[in-house]
PDB file of N, CA and C in Angstrom:
ATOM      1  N   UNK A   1      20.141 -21.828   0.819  1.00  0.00           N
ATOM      2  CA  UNK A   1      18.927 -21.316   1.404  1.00  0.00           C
ATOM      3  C   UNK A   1      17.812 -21.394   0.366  1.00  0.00           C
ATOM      4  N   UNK A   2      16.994 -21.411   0.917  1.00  0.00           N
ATOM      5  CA  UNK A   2      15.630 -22.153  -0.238  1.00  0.00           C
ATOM      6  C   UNK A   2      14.597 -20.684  -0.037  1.00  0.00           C
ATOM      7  N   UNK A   3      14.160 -19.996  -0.875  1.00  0.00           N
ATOM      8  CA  UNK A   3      13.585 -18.683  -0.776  1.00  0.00           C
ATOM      9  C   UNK A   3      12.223 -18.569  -2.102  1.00  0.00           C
ATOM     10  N   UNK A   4      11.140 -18.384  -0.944  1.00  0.00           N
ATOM     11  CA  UNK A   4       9.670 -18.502  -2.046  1.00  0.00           C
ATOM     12  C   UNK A   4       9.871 -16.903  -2.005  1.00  0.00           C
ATOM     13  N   UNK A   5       9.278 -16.581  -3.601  1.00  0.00           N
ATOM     14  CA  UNK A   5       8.869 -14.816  -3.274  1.00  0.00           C
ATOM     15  C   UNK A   5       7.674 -14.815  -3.747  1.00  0.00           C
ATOM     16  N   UNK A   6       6.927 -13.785  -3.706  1.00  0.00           N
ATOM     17  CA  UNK A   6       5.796 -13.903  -3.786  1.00  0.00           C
ATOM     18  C   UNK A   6       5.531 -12.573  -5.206  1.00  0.00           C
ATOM     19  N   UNK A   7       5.003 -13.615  -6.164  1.00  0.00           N
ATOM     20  CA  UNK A   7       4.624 -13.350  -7.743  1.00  0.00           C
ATOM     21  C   UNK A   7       3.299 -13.394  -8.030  1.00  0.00           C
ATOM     22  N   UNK A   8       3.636 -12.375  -9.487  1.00  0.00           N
ATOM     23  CA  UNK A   8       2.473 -12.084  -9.910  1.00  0.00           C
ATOM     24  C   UNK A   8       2.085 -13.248 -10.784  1.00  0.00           C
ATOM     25  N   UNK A   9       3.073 -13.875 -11.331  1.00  0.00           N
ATOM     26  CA  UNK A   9       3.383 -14.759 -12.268  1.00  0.00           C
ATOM     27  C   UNK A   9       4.489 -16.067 -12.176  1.00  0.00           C
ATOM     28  N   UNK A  10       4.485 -17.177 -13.129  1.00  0.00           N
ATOM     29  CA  UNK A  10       5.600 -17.936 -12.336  1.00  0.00           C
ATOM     30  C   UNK A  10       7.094 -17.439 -13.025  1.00  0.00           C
ATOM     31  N   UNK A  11       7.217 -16.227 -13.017  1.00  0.00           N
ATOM     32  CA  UNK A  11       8.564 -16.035 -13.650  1.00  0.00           C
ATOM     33  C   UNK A  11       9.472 -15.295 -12.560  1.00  0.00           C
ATOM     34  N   UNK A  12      11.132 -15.417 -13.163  1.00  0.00           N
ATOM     35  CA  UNK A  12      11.898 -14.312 -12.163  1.00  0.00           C
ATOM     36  C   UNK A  12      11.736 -13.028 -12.467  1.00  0.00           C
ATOM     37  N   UNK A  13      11.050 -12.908 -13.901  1.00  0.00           N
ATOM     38  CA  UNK A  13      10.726 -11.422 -14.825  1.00  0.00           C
ATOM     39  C   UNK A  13       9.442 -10.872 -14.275  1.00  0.00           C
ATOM     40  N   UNK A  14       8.669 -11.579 -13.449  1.00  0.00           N
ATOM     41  CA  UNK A  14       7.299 -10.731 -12.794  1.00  0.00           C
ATOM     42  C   UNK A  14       7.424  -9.833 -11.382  1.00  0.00           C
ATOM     43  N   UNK A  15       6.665  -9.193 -11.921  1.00  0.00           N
ATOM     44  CA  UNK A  15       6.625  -8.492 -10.521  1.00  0.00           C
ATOM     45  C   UNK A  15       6.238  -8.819  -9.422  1.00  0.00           C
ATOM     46  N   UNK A  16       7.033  -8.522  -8.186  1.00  0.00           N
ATOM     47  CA  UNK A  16       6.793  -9.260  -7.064  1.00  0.00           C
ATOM     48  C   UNK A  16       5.067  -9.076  -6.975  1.00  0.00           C
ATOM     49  N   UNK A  17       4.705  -9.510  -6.337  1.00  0.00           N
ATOM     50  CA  UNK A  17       3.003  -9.305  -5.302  1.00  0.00           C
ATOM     51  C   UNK A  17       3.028  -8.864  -4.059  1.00  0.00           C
ATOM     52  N   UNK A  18       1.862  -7.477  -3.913  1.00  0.00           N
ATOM     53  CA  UNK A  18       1.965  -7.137  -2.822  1.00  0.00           C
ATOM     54  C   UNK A  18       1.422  -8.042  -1.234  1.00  0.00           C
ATOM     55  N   UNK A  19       0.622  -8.574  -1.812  1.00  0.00           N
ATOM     56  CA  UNK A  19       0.325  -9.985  -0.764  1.00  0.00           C
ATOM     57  C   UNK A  19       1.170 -11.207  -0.494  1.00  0.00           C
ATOM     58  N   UNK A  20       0.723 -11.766   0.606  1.00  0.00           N
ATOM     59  CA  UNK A  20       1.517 -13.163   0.964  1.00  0.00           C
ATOM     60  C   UNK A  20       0.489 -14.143   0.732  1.00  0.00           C
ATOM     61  N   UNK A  21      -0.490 -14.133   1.375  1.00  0.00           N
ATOM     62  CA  UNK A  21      -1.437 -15.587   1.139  1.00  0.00           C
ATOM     63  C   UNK A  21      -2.625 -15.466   0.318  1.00  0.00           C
ATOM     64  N   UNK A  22      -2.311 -14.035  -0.653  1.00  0.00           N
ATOM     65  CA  UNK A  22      -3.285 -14.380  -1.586  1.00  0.00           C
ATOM     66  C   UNK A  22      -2.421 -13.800  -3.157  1.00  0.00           C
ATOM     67  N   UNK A  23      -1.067 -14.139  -3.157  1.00  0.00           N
ATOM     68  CA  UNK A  23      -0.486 -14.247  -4.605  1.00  0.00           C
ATOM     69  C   UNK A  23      -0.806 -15.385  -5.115  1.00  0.00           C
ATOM     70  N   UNK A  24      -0.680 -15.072  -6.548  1.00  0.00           N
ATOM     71  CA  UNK A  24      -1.090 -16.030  -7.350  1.00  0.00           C
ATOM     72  C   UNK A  24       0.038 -17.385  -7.716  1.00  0.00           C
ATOM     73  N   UNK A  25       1.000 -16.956  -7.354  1.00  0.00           N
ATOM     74  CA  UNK A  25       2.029 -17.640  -7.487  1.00  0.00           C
ATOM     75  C   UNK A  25       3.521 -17.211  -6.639  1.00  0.00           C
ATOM     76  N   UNK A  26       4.198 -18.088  -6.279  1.00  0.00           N
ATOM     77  CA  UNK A  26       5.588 -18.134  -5.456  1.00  0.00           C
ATOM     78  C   UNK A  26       6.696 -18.612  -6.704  1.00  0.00           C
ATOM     79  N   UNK A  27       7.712 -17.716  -6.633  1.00  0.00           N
ATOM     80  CA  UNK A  27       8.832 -18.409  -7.083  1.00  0.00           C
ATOM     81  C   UNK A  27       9.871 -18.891  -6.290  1.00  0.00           C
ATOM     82  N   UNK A  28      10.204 -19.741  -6.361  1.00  0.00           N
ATOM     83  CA  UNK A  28      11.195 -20.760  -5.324  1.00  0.00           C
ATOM     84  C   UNK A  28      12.133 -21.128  -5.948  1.00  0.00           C
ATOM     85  N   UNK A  29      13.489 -20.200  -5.080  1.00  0.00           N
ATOM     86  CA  UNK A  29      14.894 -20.377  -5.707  1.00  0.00           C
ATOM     87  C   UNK A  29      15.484 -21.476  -4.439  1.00  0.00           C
ATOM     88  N   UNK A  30      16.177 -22.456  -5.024  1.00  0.00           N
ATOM     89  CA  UNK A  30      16.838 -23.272  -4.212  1.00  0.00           C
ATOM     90  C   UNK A  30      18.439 -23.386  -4.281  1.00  0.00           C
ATOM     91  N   UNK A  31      19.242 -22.670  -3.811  1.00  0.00           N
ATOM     92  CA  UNK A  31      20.587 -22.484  -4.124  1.00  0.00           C
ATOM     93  C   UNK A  31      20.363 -21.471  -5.897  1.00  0.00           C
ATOM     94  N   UNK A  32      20.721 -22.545  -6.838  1.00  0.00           N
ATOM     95  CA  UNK A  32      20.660 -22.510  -8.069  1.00  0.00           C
ATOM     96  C   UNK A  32      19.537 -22.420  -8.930  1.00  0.00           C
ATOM     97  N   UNK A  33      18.416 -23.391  -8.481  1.00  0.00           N
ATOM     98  CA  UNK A  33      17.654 -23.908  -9.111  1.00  0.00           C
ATOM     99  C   UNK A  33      16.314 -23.188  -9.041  1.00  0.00           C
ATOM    100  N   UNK A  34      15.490 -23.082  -9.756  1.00  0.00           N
ATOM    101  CA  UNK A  34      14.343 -22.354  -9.661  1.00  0.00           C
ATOM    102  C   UNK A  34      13.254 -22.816 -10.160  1.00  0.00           C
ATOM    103  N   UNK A  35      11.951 -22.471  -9.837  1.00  0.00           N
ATOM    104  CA  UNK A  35      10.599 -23.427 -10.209  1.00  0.00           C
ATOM    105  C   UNK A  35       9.981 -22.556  -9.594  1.00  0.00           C
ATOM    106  N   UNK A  36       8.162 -22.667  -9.967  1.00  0.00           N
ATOM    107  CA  UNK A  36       7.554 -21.650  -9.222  1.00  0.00           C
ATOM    108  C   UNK A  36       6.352 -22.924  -8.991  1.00  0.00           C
ATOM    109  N   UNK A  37       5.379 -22.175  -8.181  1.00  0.00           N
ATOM    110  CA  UNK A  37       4.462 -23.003  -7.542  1.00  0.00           C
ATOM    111  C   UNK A  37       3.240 -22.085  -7.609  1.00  0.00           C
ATOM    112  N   UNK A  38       1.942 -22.955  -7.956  1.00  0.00           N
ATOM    113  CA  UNK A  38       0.589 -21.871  -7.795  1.00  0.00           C
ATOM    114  C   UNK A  38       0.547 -21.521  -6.418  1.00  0.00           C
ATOM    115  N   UNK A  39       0.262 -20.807  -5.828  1.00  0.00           N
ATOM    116  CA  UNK A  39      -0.083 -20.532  -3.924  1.00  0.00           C
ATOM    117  C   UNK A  39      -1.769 -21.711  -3.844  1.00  0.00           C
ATOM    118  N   UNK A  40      -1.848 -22.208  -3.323  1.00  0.00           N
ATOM    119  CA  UNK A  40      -2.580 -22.619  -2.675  1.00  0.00           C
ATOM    120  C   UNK A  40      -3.661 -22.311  -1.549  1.00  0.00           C
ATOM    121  N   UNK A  41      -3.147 -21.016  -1.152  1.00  0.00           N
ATOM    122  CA  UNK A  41      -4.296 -20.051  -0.495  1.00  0.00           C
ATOM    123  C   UNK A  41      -5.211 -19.071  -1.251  1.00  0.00           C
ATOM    124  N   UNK A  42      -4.765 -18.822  -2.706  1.00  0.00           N
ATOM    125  CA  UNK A  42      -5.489 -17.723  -3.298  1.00  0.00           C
ATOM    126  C   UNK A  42      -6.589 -18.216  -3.336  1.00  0.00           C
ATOM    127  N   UNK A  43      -7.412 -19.241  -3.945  1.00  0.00           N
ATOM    128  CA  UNK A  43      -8.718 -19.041  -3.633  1.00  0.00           C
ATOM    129  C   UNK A  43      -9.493 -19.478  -2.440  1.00  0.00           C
ATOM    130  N   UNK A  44      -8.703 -19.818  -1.147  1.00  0.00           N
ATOM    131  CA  UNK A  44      -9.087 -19.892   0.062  1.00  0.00           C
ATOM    132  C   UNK A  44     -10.202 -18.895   0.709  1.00  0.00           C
ATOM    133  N   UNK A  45     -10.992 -19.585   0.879  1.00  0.00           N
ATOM    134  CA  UNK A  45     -12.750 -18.954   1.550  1.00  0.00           C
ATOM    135  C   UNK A  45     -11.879 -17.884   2.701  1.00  0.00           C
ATOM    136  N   UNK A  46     -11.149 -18.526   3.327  1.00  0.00           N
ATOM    137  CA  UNK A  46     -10.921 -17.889   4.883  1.00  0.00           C
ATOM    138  C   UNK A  46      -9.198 -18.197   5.425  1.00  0.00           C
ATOM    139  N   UNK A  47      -8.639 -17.844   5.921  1.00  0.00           N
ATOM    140  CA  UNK A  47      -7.388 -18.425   6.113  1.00  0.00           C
ATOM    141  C   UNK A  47      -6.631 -18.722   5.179  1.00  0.00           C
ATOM    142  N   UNK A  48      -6.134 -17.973   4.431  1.00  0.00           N
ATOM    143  CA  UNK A  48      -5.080 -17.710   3.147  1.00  0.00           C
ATOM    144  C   UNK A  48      -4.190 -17.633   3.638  1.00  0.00           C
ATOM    145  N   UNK A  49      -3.508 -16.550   4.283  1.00  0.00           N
ATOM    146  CA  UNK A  49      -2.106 -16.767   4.916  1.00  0.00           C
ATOM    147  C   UNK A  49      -1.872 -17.675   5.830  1.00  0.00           C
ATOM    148  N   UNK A  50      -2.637 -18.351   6.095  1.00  0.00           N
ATOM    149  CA  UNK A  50      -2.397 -19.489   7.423  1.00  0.00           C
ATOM    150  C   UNK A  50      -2.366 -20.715   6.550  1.00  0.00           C
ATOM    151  N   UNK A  51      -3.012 -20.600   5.675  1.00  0.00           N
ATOM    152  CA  UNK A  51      -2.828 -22.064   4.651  1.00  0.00           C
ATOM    153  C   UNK A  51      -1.536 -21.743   3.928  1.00  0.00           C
ATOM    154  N   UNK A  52      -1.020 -20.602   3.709  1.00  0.00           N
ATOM    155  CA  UNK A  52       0.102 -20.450   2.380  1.00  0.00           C
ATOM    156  C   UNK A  52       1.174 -20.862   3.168  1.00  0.00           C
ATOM    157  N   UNK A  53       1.207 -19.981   4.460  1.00  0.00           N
ATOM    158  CA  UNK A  53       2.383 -20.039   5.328  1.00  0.00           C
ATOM    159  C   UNK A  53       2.906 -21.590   6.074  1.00  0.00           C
ATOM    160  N   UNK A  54       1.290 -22.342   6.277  1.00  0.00           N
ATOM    161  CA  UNK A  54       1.501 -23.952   6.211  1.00  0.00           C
ATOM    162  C   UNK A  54       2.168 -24.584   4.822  1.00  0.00           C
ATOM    163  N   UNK A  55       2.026 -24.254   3.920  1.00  0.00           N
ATOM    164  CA  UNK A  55       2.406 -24.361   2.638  1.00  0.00           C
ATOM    165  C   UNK A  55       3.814 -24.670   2.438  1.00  0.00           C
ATOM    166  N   UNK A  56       4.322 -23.280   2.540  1.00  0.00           N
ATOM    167  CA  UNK A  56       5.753 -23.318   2.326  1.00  0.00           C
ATOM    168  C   UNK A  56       6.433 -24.155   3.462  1.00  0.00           C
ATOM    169  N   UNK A  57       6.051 -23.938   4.631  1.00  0.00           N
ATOM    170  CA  UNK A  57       6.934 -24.816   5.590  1.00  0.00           C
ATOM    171  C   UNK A  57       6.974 -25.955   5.283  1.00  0.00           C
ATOM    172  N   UNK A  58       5.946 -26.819   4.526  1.00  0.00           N
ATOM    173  CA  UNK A  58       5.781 -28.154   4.304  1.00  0.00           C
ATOM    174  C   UNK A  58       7.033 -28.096   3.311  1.00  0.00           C
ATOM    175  N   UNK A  59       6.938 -27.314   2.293  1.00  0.00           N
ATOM    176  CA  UNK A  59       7.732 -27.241   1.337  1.00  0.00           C
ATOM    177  C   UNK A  59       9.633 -27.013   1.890  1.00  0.00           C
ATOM    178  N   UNK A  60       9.294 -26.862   3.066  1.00  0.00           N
ATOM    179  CA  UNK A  60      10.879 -26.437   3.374  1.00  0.00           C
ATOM    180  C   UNK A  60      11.602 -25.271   3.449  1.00  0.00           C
ATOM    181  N   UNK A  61      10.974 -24.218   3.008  1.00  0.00           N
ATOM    182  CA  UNK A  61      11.356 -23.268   2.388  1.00  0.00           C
ATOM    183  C   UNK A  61      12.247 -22.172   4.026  1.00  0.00           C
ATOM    184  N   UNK A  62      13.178 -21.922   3.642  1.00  0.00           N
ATOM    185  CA  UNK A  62      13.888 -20.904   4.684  1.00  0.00           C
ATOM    186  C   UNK A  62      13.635 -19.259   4.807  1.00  0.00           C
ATOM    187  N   UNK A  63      12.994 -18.929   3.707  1.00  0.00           N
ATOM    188  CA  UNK A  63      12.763 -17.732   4.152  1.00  0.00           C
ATOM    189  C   UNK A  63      11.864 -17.148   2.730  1.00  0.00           C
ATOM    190  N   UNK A  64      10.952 -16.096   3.054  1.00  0.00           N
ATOM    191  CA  UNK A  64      10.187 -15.824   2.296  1.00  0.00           C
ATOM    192  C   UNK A  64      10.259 -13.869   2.262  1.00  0.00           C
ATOM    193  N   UNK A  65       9.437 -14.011   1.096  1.00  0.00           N
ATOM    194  CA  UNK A  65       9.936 -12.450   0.570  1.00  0.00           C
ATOM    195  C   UNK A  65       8.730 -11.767   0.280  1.00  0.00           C
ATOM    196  N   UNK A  66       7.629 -11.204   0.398  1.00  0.00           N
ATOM    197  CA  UNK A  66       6.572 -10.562   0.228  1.00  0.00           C
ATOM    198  C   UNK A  66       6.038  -9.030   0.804  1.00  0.00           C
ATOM    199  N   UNK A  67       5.369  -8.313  -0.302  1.00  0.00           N
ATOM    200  CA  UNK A  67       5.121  -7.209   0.079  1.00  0.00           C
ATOM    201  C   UNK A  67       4.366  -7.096   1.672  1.00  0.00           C
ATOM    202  N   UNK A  68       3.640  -7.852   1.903  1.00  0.00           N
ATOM    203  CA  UNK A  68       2.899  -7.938   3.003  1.00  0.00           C
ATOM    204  C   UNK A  68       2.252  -8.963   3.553  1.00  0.00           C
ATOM    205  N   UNK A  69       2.210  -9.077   5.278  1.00  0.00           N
ATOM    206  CA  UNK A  69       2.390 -10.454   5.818  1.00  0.00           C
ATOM    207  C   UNK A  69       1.255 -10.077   6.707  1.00  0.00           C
ATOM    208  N   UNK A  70      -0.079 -11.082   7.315  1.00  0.00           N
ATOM    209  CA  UNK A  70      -0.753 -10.610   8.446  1.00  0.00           C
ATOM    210  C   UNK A  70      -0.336 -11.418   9.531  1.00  0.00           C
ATOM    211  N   UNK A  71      -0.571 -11.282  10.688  1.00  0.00           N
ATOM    212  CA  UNK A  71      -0.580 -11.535  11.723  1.00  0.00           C
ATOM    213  C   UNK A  71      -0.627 -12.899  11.883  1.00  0.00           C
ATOM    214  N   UNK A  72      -1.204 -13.819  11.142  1.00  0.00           N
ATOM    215  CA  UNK A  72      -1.729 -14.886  11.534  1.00  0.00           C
ATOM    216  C   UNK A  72      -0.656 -15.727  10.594  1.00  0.00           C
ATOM    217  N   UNK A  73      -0.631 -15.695   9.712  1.00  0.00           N
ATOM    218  CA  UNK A  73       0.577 -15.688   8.655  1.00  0.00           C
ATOM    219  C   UNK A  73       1.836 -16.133   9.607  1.00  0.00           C
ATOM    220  N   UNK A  74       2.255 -14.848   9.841  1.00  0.00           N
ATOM    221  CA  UNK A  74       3.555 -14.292  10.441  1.00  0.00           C
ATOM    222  C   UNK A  74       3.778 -15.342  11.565  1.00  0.00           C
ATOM    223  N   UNK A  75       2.622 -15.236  12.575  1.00  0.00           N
ATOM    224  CA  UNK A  75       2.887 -16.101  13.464  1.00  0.00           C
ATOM    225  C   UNK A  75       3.201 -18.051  13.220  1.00  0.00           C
ATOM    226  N   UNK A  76       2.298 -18.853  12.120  1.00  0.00           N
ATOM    227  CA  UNK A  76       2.770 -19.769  11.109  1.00  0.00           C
ATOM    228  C   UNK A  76       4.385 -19.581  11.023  1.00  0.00           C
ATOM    229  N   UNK A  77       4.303 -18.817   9.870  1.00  0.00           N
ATOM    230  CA  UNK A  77       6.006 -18.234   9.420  1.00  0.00           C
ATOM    231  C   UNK A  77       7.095 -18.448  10.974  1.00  0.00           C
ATOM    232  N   UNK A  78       6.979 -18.062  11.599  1.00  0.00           N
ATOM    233  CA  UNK A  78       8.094 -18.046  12.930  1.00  0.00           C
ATOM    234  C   UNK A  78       8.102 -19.142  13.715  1.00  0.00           C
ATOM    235  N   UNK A  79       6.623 -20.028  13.457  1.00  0.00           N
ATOM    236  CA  UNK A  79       6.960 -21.123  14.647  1.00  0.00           C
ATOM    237  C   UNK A  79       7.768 -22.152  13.433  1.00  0.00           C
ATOM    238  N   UNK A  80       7.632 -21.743  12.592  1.00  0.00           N
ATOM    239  CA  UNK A  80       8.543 -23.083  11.267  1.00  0.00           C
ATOM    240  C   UNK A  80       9.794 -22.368  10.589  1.00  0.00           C
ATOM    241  N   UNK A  81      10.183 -21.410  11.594  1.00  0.00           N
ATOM    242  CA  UNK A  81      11.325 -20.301  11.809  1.00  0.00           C
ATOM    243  C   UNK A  81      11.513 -20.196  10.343  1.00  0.00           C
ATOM    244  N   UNK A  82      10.704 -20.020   9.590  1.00  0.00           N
ATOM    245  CA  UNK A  82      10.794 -19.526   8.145  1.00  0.00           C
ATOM    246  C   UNK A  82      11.354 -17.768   8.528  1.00  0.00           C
ATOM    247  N   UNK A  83      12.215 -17.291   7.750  1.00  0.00           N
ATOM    248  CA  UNK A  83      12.520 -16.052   7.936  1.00  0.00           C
ATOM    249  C   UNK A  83      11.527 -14.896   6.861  1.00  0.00           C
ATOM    250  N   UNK A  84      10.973 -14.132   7.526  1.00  0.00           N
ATOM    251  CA  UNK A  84      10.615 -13.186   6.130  1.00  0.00           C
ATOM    252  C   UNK A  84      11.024 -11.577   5.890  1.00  0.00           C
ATOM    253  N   UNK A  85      10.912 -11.366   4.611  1.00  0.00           N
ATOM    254  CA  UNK A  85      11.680 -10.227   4.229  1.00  0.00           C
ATOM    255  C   UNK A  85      10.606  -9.535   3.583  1.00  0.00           C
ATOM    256  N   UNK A  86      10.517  -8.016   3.853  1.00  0.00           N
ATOM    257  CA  UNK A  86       9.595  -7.421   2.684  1.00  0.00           C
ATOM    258  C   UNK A  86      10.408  -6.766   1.500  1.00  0.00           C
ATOM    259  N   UNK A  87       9.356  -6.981   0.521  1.00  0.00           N
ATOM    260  CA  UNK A  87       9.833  -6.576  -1.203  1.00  0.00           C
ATOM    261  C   UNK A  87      10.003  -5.510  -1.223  1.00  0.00           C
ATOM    262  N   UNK A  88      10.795  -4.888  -1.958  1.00  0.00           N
ATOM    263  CA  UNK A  88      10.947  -3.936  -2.835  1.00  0.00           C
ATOM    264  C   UNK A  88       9.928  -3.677  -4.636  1.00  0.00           C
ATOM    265  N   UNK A  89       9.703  -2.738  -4.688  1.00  0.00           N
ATOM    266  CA  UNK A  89       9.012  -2.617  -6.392  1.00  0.00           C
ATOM    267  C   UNK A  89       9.969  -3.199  -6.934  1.00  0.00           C
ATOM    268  N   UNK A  90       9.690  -4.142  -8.024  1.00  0.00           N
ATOM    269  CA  UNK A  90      10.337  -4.575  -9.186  1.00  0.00           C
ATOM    270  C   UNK A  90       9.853  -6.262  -9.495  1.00  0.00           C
ATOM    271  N   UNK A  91      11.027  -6.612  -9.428  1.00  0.00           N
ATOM    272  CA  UNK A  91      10.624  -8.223 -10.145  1.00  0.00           C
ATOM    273  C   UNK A  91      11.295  -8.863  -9.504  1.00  0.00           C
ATOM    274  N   UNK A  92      11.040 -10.670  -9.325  1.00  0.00           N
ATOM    275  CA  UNK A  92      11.320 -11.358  -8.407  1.00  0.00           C
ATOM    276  C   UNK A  92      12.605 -11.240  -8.495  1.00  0.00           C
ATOM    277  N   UNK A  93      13.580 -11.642  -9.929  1.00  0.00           N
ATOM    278  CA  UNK A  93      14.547 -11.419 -10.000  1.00  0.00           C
ATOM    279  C   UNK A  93      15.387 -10.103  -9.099  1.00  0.00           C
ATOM    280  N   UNK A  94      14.854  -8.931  -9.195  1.00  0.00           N
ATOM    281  CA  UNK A  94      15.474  -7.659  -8.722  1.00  0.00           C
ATOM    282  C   UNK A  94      15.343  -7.772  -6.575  1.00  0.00           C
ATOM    283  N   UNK A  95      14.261  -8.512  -6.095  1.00  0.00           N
ATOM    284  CA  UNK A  95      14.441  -8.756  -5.139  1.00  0.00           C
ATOM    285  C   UNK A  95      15.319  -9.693  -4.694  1.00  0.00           C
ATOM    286  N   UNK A  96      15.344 -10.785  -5.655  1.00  0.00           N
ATOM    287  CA  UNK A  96      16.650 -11.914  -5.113  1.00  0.00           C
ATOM    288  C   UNK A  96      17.462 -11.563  -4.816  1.00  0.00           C
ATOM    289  N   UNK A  97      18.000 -10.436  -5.998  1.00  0.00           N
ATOM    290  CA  UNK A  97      19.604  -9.767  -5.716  1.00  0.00           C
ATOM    291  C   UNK A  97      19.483  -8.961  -4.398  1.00  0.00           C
ATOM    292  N   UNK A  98      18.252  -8.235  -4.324  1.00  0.00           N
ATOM    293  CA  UNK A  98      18.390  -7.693  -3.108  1.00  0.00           C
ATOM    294  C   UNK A  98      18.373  -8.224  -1.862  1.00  0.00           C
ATOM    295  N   UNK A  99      18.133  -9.305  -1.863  1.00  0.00           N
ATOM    296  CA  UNK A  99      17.917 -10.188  -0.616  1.00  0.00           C
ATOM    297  C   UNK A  99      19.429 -10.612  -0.553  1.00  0.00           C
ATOM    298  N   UNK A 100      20.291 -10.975  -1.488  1.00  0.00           N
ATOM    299  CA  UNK A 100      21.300 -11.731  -1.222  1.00  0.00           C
ATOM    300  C   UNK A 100      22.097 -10.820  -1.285  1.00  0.00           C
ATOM    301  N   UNK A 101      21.205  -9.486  -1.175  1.00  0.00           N
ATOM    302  CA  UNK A 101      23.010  -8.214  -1.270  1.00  0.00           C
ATOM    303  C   UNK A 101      22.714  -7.270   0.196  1.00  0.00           C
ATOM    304  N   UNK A 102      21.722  -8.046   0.811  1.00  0.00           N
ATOM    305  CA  UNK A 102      21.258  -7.342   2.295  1.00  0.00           C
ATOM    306  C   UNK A 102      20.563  -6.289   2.197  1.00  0.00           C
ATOM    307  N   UNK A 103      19.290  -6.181   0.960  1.00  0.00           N
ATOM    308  CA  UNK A 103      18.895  -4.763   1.015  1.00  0.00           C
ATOM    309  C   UNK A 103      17.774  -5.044   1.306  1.00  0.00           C
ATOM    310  N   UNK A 104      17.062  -5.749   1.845  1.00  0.00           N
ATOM    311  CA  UNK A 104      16.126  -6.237   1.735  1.00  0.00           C
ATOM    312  C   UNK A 104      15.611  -6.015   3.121  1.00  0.00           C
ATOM    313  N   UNK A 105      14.584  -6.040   3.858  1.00  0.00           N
ATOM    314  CA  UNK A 105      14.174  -5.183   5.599  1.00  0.00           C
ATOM    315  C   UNK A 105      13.582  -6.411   5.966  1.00  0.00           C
ATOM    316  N   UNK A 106      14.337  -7.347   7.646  1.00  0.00           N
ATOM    317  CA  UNK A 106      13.544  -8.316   7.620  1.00  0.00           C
ATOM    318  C   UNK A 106      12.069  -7.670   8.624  1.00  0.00           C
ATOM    319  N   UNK A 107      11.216  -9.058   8.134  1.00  0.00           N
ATOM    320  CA  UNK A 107      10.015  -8.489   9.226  1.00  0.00           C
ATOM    321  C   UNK A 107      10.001  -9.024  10.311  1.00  0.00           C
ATOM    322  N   UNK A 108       9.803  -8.243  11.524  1.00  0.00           N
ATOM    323  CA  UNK A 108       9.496  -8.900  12.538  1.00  0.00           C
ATOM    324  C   UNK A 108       8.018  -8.444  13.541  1.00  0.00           C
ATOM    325  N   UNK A 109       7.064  -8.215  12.676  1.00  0.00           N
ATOM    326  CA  UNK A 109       5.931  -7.978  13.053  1.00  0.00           C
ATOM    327  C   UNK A 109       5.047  -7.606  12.092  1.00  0.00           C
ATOM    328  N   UNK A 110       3.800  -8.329  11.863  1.00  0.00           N
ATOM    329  CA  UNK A 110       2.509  -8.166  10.819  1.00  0.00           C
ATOM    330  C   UNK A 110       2.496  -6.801   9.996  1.00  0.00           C
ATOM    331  N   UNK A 111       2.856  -6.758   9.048  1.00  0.00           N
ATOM    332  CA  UNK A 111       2.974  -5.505   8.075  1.00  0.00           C
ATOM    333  C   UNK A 111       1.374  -4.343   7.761  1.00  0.00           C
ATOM    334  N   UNK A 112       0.409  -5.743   8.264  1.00  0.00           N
ATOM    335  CA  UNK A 112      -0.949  -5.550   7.719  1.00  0.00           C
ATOM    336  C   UNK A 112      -1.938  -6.270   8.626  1.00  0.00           C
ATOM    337  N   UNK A 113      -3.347  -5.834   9.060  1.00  0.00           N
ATOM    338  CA  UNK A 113      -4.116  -6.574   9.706  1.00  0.00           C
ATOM    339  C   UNK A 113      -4.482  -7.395   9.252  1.00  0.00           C
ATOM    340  N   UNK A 114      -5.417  -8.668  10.288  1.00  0.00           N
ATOM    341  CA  UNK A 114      -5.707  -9.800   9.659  1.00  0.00           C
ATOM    342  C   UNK A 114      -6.932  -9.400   8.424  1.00  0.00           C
ATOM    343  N   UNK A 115      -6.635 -10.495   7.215  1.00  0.00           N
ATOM    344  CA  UNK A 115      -7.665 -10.207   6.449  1.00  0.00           C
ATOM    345  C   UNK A 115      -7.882  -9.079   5.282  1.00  0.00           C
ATOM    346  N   UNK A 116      -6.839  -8.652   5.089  1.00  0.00           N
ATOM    347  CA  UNK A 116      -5.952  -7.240   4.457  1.00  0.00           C
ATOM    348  C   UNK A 116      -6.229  -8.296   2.669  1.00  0.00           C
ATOM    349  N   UNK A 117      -5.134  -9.010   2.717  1.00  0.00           N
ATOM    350  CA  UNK A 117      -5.556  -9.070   0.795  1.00  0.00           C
ATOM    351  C   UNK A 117      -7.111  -9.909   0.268  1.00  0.00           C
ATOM    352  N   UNK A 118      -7.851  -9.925   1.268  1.00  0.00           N
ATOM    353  CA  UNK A 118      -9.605 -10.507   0.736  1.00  0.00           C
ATOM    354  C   UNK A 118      -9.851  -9.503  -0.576  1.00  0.00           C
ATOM    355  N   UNK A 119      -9.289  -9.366  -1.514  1.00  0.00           N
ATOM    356  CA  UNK A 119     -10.107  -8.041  -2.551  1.00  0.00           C
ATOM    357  C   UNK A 119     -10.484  -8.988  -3.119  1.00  0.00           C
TER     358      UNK A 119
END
């Protein structure tokens, strides 16, 4: 399973991010293997989660992990049946385990209104 989380930084040692389409960076575990990626929506004028969430699907990715998802996002995310999970406090690392030890809450509806991480 191929899993972006959403970072502060490109490490497994950063702390997750409470946003989805406006973190600064995704880490992407693939089975074993790991690499991170800049997000591509953070400095997006308008449509950040709709560009990020196009993003990863291009990328393949099976399921995603972030503090918070909007509406528009979410809906992206499900038609490219990407699965998503919300974070826990800690670091990407500490969510992986939690994702792969079932502690993890999946989402199945917008955590946040549209337009929520513009700060």
């Amino acid at each position: 399973m191929k899993i972006a989380i959403a970072a502060t930084a490109p490490r497994t040692d950063a702390p997750v991010d409470d946003r989805f389409g406006r973190c600064p960076y995704f880490v992407i575990i693939d089975d074993q293997e790991i690499s991170s990626v800049s997000n591509p929506g953070l400095r997006a004028a308008g449509g950040a989660g709709v560009a990020t969430a196009q993003y990863l699907a291009v990328q393949k990715v099976d399921a995603v992990c972030a503090g918070n998802v909007g509406p528009n996002a979410l809906a992206v995310l499900a038609a490219a049946k990407i699965r998503v999970y919300q974070t826990i406090a800690g670091t990407v690392r500490d969510n992986l385990d939690a994702l792969r030890d079932g502690r993890l809450t999946a989402v199945n509806s917008a955590t946040v209104p549209s337009h929520t991480g513009s700060r």
